[in-house]
C-alpha atoms as a PDB file:
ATOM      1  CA  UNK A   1     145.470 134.854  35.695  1.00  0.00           C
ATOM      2  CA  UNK A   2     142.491 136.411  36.862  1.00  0.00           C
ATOM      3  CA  UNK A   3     142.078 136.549  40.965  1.00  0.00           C
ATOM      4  CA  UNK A   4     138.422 134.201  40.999  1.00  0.00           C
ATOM      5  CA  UNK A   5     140.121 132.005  38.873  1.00  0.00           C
ATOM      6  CA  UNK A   6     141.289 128.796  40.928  1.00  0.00           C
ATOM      7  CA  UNK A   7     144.653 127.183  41.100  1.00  0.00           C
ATOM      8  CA  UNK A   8     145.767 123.446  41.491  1.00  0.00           C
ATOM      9  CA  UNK A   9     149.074 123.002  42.792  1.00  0.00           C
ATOM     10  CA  UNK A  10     149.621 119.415  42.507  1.00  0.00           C
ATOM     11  CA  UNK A  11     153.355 119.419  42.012  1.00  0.00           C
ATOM     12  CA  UNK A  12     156.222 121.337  43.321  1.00  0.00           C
ATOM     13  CA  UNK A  13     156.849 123.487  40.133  1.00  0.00           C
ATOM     14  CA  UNK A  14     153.026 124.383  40.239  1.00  0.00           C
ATOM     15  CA  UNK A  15     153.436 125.433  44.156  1.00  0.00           C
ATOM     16  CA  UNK A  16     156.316 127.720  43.587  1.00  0.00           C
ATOM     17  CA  UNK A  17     153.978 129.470  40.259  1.00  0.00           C
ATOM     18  CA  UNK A  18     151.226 130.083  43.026  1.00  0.00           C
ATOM     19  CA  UNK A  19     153.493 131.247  45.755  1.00  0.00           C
ATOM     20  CA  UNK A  20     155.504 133.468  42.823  1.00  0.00           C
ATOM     21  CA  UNK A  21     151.835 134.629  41.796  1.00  0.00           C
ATOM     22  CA  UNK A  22     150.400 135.551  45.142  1.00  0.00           C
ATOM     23  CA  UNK A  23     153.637 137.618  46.281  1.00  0.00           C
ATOM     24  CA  UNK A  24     153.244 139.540  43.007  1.00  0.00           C
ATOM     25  CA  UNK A  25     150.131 140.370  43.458  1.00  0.00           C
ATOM     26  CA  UNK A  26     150.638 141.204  47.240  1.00  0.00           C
ATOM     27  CA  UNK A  27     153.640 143.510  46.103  1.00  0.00           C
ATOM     28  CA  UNK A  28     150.753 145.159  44.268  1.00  0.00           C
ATOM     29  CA  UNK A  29     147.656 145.432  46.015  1.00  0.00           C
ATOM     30  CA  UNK A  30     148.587 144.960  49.597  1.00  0.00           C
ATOM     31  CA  UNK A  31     146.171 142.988  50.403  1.00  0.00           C
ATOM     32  CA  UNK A  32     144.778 139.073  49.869  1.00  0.00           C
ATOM     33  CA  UNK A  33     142.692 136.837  50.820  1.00  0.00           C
ATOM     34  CA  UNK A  34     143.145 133.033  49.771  1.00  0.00           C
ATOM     35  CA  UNK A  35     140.724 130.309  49.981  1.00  0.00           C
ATOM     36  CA  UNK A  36     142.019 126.716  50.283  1.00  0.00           C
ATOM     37  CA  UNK A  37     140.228 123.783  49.038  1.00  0.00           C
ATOM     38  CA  UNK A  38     142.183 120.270  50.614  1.00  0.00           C
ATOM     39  CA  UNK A  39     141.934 117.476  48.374  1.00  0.00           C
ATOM     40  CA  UNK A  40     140.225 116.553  44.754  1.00  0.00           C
ATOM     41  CA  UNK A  41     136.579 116.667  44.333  1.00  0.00           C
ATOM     42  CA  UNK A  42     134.416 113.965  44.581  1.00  0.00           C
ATOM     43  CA  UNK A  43     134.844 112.042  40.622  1.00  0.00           C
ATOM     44  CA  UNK A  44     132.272 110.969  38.720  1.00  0.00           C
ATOM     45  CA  UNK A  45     132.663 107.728  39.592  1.00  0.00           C
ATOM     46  CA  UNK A  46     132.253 108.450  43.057  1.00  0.00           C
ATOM     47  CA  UNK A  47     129.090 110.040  42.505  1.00  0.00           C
ATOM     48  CA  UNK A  48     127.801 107.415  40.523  1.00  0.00           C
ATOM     49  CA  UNK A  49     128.788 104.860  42.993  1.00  0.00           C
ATOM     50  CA  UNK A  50     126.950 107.326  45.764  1.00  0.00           C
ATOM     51  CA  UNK A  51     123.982 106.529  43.598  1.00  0.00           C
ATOM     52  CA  UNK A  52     124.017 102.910  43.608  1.00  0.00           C
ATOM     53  CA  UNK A  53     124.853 102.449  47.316  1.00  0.00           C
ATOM     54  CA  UNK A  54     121.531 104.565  48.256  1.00  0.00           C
ATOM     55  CA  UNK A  55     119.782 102.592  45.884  1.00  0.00           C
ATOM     56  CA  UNK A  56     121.022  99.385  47.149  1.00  0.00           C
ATOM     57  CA  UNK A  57     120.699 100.161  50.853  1.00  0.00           C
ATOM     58  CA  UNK A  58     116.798 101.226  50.242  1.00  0.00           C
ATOM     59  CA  UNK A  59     116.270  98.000  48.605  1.00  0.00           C
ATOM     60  CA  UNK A  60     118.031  96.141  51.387  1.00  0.00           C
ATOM     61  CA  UNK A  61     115.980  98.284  54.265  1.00  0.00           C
ATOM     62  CA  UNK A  62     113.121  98.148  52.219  1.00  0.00           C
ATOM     63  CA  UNK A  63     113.522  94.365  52.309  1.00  0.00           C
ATOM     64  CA  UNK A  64     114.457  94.001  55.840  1.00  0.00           C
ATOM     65  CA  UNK A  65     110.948  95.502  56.315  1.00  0.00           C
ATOM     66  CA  UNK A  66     113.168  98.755  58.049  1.00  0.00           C
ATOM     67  CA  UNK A  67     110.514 101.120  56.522  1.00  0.00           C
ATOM     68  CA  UNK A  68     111.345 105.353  57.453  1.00  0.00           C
ATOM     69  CA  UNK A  69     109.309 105.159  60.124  1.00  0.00           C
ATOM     70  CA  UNK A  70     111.500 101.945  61.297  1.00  0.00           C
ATOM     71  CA  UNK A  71     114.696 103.701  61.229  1.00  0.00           C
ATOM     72  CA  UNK A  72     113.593 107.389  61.615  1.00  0.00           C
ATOM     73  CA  UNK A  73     110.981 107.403  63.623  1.00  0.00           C
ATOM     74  CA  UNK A  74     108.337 108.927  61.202  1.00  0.00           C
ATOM     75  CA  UNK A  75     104.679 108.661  61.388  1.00  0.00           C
ATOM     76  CA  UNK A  76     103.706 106.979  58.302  1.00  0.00           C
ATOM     77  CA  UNK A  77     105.051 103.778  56.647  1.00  0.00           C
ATOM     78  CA  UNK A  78     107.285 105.228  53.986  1.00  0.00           C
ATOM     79  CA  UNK A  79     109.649 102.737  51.606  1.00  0.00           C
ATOM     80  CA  UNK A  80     112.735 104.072  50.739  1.00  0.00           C
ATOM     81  CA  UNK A  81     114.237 104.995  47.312  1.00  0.00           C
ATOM     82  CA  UNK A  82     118.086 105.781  46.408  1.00  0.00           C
ATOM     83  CA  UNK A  83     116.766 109.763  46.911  1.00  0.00           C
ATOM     84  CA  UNK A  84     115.567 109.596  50.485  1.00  0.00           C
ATOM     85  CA  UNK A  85     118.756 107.492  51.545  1.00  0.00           C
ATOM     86  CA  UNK A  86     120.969 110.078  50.177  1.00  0.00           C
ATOM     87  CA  UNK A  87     118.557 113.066  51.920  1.00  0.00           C
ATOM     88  CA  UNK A  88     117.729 111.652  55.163  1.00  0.00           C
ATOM     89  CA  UNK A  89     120.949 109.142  55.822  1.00  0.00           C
ATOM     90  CA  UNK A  90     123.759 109.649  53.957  1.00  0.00           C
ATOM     91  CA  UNK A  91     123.637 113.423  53.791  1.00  0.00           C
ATOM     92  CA  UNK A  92     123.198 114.189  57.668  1.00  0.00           C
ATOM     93  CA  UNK A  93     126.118 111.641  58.551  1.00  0.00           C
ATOM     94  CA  UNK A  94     127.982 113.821  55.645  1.00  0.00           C
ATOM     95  CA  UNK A  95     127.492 116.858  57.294  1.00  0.00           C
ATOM     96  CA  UNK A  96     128.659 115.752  60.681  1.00  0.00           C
ATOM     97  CA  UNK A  97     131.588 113.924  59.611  1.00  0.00           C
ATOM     98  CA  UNK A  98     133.125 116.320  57.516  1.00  0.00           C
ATOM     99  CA  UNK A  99     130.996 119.284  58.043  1.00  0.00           C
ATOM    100  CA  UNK A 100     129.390 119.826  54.377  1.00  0.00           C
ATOM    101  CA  UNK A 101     125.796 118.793  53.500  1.00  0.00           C
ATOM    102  CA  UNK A 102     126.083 118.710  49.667  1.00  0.00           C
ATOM    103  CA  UNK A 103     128.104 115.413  48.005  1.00  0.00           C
ATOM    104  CA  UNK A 104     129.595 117.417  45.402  1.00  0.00           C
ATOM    105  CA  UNK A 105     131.442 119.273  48.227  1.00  0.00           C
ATOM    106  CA  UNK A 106     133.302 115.747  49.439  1.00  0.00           C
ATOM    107  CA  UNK A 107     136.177 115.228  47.810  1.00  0.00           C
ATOM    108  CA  UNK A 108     138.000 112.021  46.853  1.00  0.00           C
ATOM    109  CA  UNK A 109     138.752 110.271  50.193  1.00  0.00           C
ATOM    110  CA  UNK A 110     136.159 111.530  51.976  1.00  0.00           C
ATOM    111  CA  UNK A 111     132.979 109.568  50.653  1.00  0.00           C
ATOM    112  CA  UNK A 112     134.623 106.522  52.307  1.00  0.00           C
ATOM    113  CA  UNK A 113     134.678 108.360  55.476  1.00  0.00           C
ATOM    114  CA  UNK A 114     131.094 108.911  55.644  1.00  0.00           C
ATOM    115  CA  UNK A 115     130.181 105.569  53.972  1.00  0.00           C
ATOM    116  CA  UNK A 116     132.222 103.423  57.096  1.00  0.00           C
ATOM    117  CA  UNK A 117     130.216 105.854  59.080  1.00  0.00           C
ATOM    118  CA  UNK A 118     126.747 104.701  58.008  1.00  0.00           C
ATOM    119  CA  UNK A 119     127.416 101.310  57.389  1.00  0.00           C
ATOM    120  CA  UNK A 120     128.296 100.753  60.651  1.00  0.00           C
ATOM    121  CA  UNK A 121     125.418 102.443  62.141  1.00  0.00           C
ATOM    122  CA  UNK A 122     122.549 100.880  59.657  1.00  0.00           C
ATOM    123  CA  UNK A 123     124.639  97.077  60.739  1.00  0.00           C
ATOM    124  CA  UNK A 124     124.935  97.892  64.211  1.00  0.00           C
ATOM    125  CA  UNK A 125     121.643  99.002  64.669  1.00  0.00           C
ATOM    126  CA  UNK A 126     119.521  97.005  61.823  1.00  0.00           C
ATOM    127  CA  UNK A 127     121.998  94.475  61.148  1.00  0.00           C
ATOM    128  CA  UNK A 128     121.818  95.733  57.111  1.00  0.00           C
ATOM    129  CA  UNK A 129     124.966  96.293  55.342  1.00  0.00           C
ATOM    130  CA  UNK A 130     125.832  97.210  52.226  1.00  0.00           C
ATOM    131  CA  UNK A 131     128.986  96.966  50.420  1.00  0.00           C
ATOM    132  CA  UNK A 132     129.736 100.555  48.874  1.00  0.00           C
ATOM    133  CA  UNK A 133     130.060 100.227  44.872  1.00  0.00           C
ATOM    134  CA  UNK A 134     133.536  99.387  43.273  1.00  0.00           C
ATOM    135  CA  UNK A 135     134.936 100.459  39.927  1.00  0.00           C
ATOM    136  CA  UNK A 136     135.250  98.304  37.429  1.00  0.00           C
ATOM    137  CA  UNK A 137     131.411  96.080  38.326  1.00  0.00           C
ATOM    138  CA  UNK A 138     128.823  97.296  36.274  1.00  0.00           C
ATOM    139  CA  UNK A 139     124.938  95.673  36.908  1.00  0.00           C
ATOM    140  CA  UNK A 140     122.783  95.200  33.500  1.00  0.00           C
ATOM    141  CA  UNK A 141     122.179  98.989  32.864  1.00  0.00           C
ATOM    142  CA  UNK A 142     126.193  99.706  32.730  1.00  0.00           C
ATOM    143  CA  UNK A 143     126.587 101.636  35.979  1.00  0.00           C
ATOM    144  CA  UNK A 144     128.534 100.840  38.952  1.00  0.00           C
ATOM    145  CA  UNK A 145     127.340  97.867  41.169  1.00  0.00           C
ATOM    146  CA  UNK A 146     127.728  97.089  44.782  1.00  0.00           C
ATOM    147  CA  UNK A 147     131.227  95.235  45.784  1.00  0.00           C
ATOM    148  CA  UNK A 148     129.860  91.268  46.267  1.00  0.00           C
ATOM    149  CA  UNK A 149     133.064  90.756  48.513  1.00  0.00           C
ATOM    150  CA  UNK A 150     131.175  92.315  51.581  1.00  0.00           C
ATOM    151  CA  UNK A 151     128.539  90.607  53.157  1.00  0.00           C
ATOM    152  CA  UNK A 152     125.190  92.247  53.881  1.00  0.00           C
END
């Protein structure tokens, strides 16, 4: 194995191959230095479900008449779109809660973390919430849709 290449040790077998690997190569060289990543990445389906809960919470704000200037304070009546959710809400919150501003740095159980987060902020403060998209609902075009189950 090359030394960028990464390893997943997701069972026992594949922990003692890293461990094995790394003291061979310390025998060697002398000298290491490891990087651990905690978790899986965001999926897919995550991200696509990212995409459909900015979209619906910009329709939902947009509809509440919670314009940018509303809810950021801005200077000029601005609607919101899925895009300027995901720059201006989701990502800050991202960053504070688990200290990383891009969403393909979450991984798997963190997205939830920063959705509860922001949902309870925009209801708390706007009284708009939006139920974050579950798998298996898919609106007309065939992506993910919002869960109906919570109420907005």
């Amino acid at each position: 194995m090359q030394s960028n290449e990464p390893w997943t040790i997701n069972s026992k077998e594949s922990l003692n191959e890293f461990i094995e690997h790394v003291t061979e190569v310390y025998s060697l060289k002398h000298y290491l230095t490891v990087n651990l990543t905690i978790g899986k990445k965001r999926t897919n389906t995550q991200n696509n479900a990212l995409q459909v809960y900015c979209r619906e919470l910009a329709t939902a704000l947009n509809d509440a008449g919670l314009d940018m200037k509303r809810t950021l304070k801005a200077e000029v009546e601005i609607p919101w779109t899925q895009d300027l959710v995901r720059e201006h809400l989701w990502k800050p919150i991202q960053e504070y809660v688990i200290g990383k501003r891009s969403t393909t740095e979450a991984n798997t159980f963190q997205y939830s973390e920063v959705y509860d987060v922001l949902n309870r902020n925009m209801a708390e403060k706007f009284g708009v919430s939006v139920p974050f998209p579950s798998r298996g609902q898919d609106d007309d075009s065939g992506n993910i849709q919002a869960d109906s189950r919570t109420s907005g």
